[in-house]
N, C-alpha and C. Protein backbone atom coordinates (compact mmCIF):
# COMPACT_ATOMS: atom_id res chain seq x y z
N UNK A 1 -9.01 55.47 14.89
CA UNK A 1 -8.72 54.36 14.00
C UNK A 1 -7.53 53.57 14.53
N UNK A 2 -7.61 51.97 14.30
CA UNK A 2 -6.67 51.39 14.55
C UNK A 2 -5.56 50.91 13.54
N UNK A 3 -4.54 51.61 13.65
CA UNK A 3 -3.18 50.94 12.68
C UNK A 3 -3.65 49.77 12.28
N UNK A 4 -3.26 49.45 11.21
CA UNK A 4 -3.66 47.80 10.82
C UNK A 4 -1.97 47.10 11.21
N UNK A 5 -2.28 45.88 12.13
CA UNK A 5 -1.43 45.14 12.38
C UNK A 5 -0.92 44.06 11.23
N UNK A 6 0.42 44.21 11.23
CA UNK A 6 1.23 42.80 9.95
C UNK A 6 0.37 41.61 10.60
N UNK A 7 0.55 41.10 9.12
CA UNK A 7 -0.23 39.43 9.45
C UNK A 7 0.89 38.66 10.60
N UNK A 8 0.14 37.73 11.22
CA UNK A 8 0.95 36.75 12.28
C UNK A 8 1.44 36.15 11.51
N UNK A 9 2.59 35.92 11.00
CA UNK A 9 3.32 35.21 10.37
C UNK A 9 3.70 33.97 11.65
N UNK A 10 3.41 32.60 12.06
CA UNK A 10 4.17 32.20 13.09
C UNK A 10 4.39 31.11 12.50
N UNK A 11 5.45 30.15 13.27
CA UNK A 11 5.08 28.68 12.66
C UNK A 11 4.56 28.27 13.61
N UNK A 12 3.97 26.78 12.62
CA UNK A 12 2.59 26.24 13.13
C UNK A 12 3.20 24.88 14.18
N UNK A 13 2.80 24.56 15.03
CA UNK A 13 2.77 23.15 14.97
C UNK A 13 2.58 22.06 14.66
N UNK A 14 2.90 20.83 14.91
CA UNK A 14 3.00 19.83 14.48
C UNK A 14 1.79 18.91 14.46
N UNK A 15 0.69 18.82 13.88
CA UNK A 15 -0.87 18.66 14.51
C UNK A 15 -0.23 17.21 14.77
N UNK A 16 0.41 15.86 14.87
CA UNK A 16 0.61 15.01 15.32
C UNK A 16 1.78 14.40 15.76
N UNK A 17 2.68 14.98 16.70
CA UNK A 17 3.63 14.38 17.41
C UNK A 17 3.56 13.39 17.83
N UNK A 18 3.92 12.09 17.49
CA UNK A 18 4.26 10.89 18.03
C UNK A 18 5.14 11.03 18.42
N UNK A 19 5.39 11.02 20.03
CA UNK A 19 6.57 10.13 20.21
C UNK A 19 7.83 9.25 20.44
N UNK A 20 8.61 9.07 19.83
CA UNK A 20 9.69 7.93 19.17
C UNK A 20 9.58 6.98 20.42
N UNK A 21 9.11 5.73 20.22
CA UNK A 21 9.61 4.90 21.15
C UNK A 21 11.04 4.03 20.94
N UNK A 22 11.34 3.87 21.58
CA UNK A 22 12.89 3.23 22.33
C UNK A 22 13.07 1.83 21.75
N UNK A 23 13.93 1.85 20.40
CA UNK A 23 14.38 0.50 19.93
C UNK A 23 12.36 0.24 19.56
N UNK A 24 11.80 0.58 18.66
CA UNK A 24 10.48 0.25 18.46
C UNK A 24 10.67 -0.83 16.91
N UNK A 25 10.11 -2.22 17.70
CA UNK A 25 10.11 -3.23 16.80
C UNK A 25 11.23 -3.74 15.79
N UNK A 26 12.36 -4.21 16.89
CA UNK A 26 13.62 -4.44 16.16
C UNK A 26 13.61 -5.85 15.97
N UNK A 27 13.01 -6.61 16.56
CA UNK A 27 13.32 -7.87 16.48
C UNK A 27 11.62 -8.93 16.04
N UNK A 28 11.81 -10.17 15.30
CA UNK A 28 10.18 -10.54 15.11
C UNK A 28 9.23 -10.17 15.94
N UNK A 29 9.93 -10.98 17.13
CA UNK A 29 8.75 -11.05 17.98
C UNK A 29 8.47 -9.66 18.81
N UNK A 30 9.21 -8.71 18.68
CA UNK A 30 8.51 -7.50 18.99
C UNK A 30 7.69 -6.92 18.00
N UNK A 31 7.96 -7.56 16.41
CA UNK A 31 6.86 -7.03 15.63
C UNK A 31 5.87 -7.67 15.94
N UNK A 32 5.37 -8.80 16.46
CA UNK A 32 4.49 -10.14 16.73
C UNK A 32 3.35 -9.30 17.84
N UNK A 33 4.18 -9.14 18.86
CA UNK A 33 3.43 -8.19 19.87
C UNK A 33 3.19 -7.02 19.35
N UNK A 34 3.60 -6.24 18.72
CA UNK A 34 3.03 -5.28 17.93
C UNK A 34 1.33 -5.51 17.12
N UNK A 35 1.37 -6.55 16.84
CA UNK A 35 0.38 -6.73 16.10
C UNK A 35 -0.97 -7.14 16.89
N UNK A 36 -0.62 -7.57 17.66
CA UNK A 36 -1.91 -7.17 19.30
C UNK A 36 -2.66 -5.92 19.32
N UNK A 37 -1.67 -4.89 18.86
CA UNK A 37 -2.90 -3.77 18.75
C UNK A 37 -3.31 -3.25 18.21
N UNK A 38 -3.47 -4.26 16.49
CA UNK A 38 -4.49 -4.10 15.71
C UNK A 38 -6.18 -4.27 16.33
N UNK A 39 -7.02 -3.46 15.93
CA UNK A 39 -8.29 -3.78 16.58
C UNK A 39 -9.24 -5.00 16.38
N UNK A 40 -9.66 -5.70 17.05
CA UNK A 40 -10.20 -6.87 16.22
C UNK A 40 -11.40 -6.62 15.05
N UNK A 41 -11.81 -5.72 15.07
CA UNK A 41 -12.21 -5.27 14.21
C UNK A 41 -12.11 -5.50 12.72
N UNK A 42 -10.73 -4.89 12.83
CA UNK A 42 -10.09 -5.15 11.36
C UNK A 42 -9.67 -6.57 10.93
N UNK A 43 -9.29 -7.81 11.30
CA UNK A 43 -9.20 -8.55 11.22
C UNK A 43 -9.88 -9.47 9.86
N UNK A 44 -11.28 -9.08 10.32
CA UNK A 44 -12.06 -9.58 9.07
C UNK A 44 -11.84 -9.16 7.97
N UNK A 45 -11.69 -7.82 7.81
CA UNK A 45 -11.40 -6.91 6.51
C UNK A 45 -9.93 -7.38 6.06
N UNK A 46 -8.86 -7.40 6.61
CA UNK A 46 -7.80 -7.70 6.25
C UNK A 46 -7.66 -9.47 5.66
N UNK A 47 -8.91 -10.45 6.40
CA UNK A 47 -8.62 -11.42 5.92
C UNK A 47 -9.21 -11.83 4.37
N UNK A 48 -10.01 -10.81 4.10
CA UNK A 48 -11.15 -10.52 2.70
C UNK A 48 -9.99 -9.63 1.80
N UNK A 49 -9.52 -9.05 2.43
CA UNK A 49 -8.34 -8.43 1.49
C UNK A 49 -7.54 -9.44 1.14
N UNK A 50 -6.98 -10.15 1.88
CA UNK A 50 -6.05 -10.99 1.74
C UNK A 50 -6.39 -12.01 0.51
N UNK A 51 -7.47 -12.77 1.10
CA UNK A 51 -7.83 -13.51 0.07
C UNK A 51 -8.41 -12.46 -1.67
N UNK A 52 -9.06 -11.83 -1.52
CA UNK A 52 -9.07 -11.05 -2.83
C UNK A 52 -7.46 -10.60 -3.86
N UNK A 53 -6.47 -10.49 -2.90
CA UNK A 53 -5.27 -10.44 -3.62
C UNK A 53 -4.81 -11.61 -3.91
N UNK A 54 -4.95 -12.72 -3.18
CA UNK A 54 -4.71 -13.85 -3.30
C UNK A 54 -5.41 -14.44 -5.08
N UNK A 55 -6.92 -14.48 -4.94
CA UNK A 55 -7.51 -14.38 -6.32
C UNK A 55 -6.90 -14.03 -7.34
N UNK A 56 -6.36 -12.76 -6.95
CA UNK A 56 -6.44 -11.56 -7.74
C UNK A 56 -5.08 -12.05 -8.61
N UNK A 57 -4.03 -12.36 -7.95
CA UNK A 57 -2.58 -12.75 -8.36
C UNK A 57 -2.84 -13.85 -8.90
N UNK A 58 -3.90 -15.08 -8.59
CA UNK A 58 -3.95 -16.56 -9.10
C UNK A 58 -4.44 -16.50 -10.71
N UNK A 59 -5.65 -15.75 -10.72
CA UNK A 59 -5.88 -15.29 -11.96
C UNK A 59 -5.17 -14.40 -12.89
N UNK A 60 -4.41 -13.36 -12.31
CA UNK A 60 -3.63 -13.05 -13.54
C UNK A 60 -2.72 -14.26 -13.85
N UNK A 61 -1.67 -14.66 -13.35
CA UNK A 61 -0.77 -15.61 -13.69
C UNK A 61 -1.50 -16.75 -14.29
N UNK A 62 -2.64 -17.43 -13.88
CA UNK A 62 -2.96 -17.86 -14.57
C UNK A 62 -3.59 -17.62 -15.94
N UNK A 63 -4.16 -17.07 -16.30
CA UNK A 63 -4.47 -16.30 -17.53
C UNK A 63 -3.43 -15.87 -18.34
N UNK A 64 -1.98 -15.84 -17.94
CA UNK A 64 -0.51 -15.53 -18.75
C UNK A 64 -0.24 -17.06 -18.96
N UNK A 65 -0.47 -17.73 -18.07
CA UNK A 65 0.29 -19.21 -18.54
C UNK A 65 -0.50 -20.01 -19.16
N UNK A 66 -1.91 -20.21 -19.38
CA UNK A 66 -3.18 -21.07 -19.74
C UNK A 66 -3.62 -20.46 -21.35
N UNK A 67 -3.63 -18.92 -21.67
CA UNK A 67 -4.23 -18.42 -22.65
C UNK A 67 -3.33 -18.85 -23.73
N UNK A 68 -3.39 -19.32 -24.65
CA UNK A 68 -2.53 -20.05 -25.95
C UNK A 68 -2.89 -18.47 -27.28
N UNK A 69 -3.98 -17.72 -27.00
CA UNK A 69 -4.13 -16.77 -27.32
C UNK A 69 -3.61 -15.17 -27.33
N UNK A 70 -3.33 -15.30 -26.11
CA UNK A 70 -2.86 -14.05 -25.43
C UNK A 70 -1.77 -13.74 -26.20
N UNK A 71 -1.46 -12.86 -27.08
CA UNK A 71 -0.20 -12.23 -27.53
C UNK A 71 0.85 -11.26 -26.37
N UNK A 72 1.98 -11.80 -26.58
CA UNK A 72 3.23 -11.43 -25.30
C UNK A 72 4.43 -10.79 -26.29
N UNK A 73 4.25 -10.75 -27.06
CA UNK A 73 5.32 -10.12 -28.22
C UNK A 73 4.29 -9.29 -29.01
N UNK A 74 5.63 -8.15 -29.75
CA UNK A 74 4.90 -7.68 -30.89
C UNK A 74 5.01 -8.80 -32.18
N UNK A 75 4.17 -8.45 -32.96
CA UNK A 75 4.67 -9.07 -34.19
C UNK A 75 5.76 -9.09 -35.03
N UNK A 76 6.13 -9.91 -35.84
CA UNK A 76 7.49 -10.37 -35.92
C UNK A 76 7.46 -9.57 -37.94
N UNK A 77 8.21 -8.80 -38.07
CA UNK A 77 8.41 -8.15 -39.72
C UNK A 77 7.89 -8.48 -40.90
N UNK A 78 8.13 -10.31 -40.76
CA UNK A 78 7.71 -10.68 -42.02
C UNK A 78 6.18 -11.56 -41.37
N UNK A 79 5.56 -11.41 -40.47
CA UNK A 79 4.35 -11.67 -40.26
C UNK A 79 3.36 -10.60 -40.52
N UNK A 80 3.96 -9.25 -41.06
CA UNK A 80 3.04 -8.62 -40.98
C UNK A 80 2.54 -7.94 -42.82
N UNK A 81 3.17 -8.45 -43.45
CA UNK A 81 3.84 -8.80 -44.91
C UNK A 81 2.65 -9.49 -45.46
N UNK A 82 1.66 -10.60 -45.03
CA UNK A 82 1.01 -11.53 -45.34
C UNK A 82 -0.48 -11.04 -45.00
């Protein structure tokens, strides 16, 4: 028979080491070139996002400033009296 061995207790590694690059994107235009290696891919998706938040923000605000309905307060003590 074999002794039973303690569990391997070890630590693990790091499943994704990046890294650190040197002064990485300190200034615009190194963020600018940075953005080159987005895939073109994504491009489309990000510009459908874009505009959907765009919507998305036009219609709420509008719907706060246009609705003459919309209640923005609670009711007021002696309005509720009647």
């Amino acid at each position: 028979m074999f002794p039973t061995r303690p569990l391997g207790m070890r630590a693990t590694r790091p499943l994704m080491s990046v890294p650190k690059e040197n002064m990485s994107a300190h200034t615009i235009s190194q963020r600018i070139r940075q953005l080159k290696k987005v895939p073109p891919e994504l491009i489309p998706i990000g510009v459908v996002l874009g505009v959907a938040i765009g919507a998305a923000i036009y219609s709420c605000t509008h719907k706060l400033f246009a609705d003459k309905t919309l209640r923005l307060s609670r009711n007021k003590p002696e309005d509720r009296a009647h």
